[in-house]
Protein backbone atom coordinates (compact mmCIF):
# COMPACT_ATOMS: atom_id res chain seq x y z
CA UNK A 1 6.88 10.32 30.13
CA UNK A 2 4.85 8.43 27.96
CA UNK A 3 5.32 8.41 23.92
CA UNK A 4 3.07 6.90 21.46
CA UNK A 5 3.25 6.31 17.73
CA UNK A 6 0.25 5.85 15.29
CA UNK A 7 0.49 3.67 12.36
CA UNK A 8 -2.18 1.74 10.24
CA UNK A 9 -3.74 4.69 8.59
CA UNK A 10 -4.35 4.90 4.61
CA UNK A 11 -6.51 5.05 1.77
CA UNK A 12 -9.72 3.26 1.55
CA UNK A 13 -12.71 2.72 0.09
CA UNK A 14 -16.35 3.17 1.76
CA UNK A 15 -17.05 -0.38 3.43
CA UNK A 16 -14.02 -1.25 3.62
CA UNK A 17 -11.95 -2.03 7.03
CA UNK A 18 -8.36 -0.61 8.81
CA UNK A 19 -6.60 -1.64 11.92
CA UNK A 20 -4.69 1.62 13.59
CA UNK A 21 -2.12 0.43 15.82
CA UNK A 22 -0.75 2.70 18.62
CA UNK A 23 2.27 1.50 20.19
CA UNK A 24 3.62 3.04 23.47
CA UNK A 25 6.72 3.45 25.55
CA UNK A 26 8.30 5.13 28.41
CA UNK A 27 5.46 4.73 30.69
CA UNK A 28 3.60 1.59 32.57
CA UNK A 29 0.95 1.47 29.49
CA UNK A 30 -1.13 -1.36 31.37
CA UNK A 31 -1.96 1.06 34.33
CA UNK A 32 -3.07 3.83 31.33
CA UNK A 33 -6.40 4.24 30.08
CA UNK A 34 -6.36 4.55 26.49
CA UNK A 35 -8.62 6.26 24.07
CA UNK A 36 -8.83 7.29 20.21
CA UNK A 37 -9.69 10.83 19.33
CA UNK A 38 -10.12 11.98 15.29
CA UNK A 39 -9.90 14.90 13.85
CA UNK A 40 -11.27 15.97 10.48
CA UNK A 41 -10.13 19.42 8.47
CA UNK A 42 -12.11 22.44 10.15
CA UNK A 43 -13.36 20.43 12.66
CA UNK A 44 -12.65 19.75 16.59
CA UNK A 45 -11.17 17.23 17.67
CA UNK A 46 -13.65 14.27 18.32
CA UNK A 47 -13.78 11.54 20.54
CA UNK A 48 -13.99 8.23 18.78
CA UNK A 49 -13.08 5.30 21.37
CA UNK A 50 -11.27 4.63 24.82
CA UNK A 51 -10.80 2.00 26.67
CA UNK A 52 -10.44 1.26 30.72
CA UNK A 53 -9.96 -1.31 33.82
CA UNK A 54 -11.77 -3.40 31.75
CA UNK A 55 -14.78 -0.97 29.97
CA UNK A 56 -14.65 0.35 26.68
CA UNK A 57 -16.59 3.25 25.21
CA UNK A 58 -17.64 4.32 22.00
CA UNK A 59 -19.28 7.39 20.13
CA UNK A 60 -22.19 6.68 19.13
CA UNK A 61 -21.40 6.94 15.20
CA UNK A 62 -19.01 4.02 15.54
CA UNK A 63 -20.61 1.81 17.63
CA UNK A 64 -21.06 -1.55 15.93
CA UNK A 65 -18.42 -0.89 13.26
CA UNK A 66 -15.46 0.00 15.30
CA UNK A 67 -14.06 -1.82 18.48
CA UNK A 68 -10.84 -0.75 20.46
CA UNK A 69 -8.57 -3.21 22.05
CA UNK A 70 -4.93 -3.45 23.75
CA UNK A 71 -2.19 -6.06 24.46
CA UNK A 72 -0.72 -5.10 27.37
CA UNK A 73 2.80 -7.35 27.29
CA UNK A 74 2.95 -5.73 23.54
CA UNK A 75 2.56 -2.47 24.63
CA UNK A 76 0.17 -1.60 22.06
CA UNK A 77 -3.49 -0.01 21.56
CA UNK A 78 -6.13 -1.18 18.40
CA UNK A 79 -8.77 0.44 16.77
CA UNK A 80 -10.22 -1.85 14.50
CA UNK A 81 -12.34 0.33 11.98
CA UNK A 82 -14.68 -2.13 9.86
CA UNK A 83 -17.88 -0.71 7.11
CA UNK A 84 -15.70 2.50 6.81
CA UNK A 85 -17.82 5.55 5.62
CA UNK A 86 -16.32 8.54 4.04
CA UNK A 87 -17.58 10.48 7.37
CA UNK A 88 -14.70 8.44 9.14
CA UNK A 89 -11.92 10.37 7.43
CA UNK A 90 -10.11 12.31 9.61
CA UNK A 91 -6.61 12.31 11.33
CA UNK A 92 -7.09 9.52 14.36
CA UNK A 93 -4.75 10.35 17.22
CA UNK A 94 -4.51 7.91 19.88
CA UNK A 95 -4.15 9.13 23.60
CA UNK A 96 -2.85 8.28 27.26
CA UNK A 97 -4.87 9.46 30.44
CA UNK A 98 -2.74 9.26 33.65
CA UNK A 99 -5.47 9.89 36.12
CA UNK A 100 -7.90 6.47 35.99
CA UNK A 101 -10.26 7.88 38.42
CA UNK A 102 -11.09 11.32 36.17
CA UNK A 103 -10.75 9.27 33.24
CA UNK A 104 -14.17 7.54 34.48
CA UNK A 105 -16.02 10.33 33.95
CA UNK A 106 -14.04 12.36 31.17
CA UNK A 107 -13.07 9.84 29.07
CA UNK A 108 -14.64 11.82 26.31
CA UNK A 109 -12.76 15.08 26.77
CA UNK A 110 -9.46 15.49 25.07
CA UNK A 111 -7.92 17.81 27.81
CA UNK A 112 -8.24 14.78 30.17
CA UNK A 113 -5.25 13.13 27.97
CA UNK A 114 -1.72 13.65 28.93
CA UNK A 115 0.37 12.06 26.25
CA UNK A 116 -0.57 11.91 22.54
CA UNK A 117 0.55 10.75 19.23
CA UNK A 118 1.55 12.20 16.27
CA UNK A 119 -1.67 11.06 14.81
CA UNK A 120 -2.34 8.87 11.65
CA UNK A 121 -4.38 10.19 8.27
CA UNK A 122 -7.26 7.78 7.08
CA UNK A 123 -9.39 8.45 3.94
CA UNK A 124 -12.23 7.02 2.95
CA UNK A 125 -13.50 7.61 -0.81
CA UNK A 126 -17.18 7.00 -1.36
């Protein structure tokens, strides 16, 4: 069983920049995909970013702005959100997938997650 905490989340300003942090336990994280799912009020939940054995994907609204990392001896997931827009606000969630070879092509789909975090709020005022 794997359990992972948010933190990093806040209030911004539009342009400005955040570093979510996911850390992770109970589980081989290194052998985990990882990806970053958001969720604003009346809206589905939306992938953002994930990251594989080595690729990393993006939607295409954060592409250029946004790039997800991890440290594998620390246990630990990144989302580093830079030129923040007020669209970006939203409850980010970060997310383990158990299954590498479905996470290839689903990567995008929250039901391919297994283990998920209590998510973190960001805000971004225009």
């Amino acid at each position: 069983q794997v359990q992972l905490v948010e933190s990093g989340g806040g209030l911004v300003q539009a342009g400005a920049s955040l570093r979510l942090s996911c850390a992770a336990s109970g589980g081989s994280f290194s052998n985990y995909p990882m990806g970053w799912f958001r969720q604003a009020p009346g809206k589905d939940r939306e992938f953002v970013a994930a990251i594989g054995r080595p690729h990393t994907y993006y939607i295409d609204s954060v592409k250029g702005r946004f790039i997800i990392s991890r440290d594998n001896v620390k246990n630990k997931v990144y989302l580093q959100m830079n030129s923040l827009k007020p669209e970006d606000t939203a409850v980010y969630y970060c997310a383990a997938d158990a299954n590498f070879v479905r996470f290839r092509t689903n990567f995008q789909r929250h039901d391919e997650y297994e283990y998920w975090g209590q998510g973190t709020q960001v805000t971004v005022s225009s």
